[in-house]
Protein backbone atom coordinates (compact mmCIF):
# COMPACT_ATOMS: atom_id res chain seq x y z
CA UNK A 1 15.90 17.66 -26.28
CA UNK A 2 13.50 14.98 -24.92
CA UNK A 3 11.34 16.11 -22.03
CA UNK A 4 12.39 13.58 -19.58
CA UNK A 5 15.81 15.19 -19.88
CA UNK A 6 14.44 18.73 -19.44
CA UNK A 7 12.13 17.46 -16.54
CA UNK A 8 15.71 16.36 -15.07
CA UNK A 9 17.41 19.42 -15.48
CA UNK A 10 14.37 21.53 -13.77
CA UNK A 11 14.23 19.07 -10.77
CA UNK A 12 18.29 19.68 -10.23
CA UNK A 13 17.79 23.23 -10.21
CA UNK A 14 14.80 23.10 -7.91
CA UNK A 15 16.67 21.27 -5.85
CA UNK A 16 19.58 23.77 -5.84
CA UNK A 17 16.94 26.19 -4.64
CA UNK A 18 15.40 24.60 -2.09
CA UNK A 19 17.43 24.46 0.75
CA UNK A 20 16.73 22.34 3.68
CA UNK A 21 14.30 20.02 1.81
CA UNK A 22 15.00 16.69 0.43
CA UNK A 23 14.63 15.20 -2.92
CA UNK A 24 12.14 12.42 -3.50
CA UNK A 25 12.91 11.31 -7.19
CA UNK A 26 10.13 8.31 -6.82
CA UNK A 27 7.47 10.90 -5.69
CA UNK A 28 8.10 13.95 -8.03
CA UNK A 29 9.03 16.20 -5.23
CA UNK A 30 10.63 17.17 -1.69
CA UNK A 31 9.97 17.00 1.96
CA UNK A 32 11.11 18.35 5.25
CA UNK A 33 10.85 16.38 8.87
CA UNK A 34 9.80 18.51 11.39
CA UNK A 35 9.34 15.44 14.43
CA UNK A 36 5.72 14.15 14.06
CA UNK A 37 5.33 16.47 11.00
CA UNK A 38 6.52 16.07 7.51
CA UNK A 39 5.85 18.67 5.04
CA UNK A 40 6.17 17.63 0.92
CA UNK A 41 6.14 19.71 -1.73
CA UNK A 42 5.14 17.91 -4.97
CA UNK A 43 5.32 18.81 -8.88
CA UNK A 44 3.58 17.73 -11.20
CA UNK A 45 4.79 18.26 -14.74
CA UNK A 46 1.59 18.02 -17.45
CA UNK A 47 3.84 16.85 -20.58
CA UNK A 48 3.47 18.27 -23.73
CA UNK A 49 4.97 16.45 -27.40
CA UNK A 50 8.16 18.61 -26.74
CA UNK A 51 8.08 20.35 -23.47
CA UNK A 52 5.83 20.66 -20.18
CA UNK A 53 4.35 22.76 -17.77
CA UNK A 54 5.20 22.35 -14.17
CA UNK A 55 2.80 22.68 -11.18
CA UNK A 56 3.23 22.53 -7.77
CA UNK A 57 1.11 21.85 -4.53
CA UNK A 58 2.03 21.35 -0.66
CA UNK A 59 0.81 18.83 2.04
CA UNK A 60 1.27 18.32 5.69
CA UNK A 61 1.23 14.32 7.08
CA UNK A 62 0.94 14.46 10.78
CA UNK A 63 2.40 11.14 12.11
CA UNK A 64 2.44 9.34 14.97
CA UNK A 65 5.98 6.84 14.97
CA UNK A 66 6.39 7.28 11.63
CA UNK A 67 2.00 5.59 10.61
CA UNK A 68 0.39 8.58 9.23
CA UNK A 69 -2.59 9.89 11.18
CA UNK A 70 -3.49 12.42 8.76
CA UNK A 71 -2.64 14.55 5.71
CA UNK A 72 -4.12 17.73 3.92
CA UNK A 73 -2.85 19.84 1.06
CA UNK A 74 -3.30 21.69 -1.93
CA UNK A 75 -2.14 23.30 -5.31
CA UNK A 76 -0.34 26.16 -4.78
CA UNK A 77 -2.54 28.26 -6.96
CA UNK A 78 -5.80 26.57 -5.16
CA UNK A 79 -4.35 28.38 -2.30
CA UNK A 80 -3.91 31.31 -3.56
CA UNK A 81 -7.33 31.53 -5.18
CA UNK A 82 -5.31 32.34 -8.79
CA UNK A 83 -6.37 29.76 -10.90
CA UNK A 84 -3.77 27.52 -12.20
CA UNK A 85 -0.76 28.87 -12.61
CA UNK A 86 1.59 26.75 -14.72
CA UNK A 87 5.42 27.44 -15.32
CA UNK A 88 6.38 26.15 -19.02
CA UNK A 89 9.34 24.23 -19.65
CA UNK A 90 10.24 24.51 -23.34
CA UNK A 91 13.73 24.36 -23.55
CA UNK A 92 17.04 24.65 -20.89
CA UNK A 93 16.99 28.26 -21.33
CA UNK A 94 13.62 28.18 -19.66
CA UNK A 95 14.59 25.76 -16.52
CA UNK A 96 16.08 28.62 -14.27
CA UNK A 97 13.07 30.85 -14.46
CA UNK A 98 10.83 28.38 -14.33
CA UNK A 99 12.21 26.71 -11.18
CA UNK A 100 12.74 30.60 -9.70
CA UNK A 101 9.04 31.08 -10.37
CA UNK A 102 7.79 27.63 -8.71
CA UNK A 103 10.25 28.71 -5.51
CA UNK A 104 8.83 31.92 -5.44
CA UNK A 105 4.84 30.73 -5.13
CA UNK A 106 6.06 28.04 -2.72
CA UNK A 107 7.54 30.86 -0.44
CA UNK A 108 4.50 33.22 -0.59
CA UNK A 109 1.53 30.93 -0.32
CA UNK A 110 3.05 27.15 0.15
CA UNK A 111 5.33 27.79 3.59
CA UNK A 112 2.02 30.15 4.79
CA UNK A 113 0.21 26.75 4.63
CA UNK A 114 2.27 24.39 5.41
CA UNK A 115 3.42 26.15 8.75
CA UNK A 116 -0.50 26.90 9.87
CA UNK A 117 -1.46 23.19 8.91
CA UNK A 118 1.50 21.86 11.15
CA UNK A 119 -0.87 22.56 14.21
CA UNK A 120 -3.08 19.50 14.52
CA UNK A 121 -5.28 21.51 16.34
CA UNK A 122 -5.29 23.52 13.29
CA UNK A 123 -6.36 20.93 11.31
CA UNK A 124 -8.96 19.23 13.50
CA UNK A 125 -10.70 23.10 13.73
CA UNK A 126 -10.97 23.39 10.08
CA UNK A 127 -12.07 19.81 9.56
CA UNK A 128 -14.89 20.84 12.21
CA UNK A 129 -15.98 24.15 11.75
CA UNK A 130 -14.93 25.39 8.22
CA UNK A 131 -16.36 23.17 5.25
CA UNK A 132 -15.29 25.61 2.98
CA UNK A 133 -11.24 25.52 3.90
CA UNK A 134 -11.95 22.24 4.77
CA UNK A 135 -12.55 21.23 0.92
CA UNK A 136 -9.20 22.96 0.24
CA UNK A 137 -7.03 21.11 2.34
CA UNK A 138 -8.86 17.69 2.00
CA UNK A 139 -10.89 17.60 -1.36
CA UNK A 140 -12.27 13.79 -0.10
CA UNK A 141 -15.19 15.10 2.01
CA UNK A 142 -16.02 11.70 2.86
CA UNK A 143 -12.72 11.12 4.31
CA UNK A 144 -13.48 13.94 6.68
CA UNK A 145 -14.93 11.99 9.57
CA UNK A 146 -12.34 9.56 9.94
CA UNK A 147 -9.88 12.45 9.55
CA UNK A 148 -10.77 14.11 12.76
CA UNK A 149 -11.28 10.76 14.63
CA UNK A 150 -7.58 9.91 13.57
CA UNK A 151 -6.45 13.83 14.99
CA UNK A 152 -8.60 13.46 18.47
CA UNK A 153 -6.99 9.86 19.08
CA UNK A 154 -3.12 11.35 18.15
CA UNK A 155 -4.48 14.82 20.24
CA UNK A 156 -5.66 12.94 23.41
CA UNK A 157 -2.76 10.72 22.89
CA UNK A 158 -0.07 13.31 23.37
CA UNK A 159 -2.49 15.49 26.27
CA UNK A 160 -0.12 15.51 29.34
CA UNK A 161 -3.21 14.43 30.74
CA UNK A 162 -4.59 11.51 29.17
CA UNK A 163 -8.42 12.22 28.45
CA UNK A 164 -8.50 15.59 28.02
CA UNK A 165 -7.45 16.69 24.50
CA UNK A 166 -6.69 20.07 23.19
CA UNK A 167 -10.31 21.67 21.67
CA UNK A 168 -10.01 23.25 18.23
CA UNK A 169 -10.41 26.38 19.70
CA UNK A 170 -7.20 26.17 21.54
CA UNK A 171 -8.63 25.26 25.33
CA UNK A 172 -8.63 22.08 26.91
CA UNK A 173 -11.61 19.87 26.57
């Protein structure tokens, strides 16, 4: 069996599992809309002669009508701190516990993330305050500046007072 055809077949039966999220076929993955957030949940599949290994990693885009103001993420097994963790793909047979087992790490350390990360104020603390997380969720530590001057804009933006933003530490500034 060629692996573009088992690639299919694992992508159908993710997507049987993962209610509530849509396919992407163009980007390798799924995503939910939650208003100005959108979550995605990506795999990548690291192809081998005759099978591959699938991967899979999370991000949250914070928009603002639909432009994105920001976006962090990681590999699921960054987040956990495990290493990479890999499910192989050899043959059909393997498909259904390989897609069970990719669900599975989503659900314990992907949904964790992606729910705290849905806070902009989330984000704009870590960005600030935490270089180590920080480096997680955005590995482009150059990017970081513009990052949180993109989240205070959206944050001060959506105050029901204009000029005075939430503060990363959950007060008003």
């Amino acid at each position: 069996m060629k692996v573009s055809e088992l690639q299919t077949a694992f992508m159908t039966e993710l997507s049987g599992l993962l209610k509530g999220w849509q396919f992407v076929k163009r980007h390798h993955g799924f995503k939910q809309n939650h208003g100005d957030v959108v979550w995605h949940f990506h795999v990548a599949c690291i192809n081998h002669k005759a099978d591959f290994d699938a991967v899979g990693d999370v991000a949250v885009e914070i928009q603002n009508r639909r432009s994105r103001v920001c976006i962090v993420g990681a590999t699921l097994s960054n987040i956990e701190g495990s290493g990479q963790t890999r499910f192989a793909v050899t043959s059909l047979q393997d498909v259904k516990d390989a897609a069970g087992g990719l669900v599975r790490q989503l659900s314990k350390v992907g949904l964790p993330f992606l729910k705290r990360y849905s806070d902009p104020v989330e984000i704009l603390r870590v960005l600030k305050h935490d270089p180590t997380t920080a480096r997680l969720i955005s590995p482009l530590v150059h990017a970081h500046a513009e990052q949180i001057a993109a989240l205070e804009a959206y944050l001060s933006a959506k105050s029901p007072n204009p000029g005075v933003q939430p503060t990363p530490e959950g007060g008003r500034g």
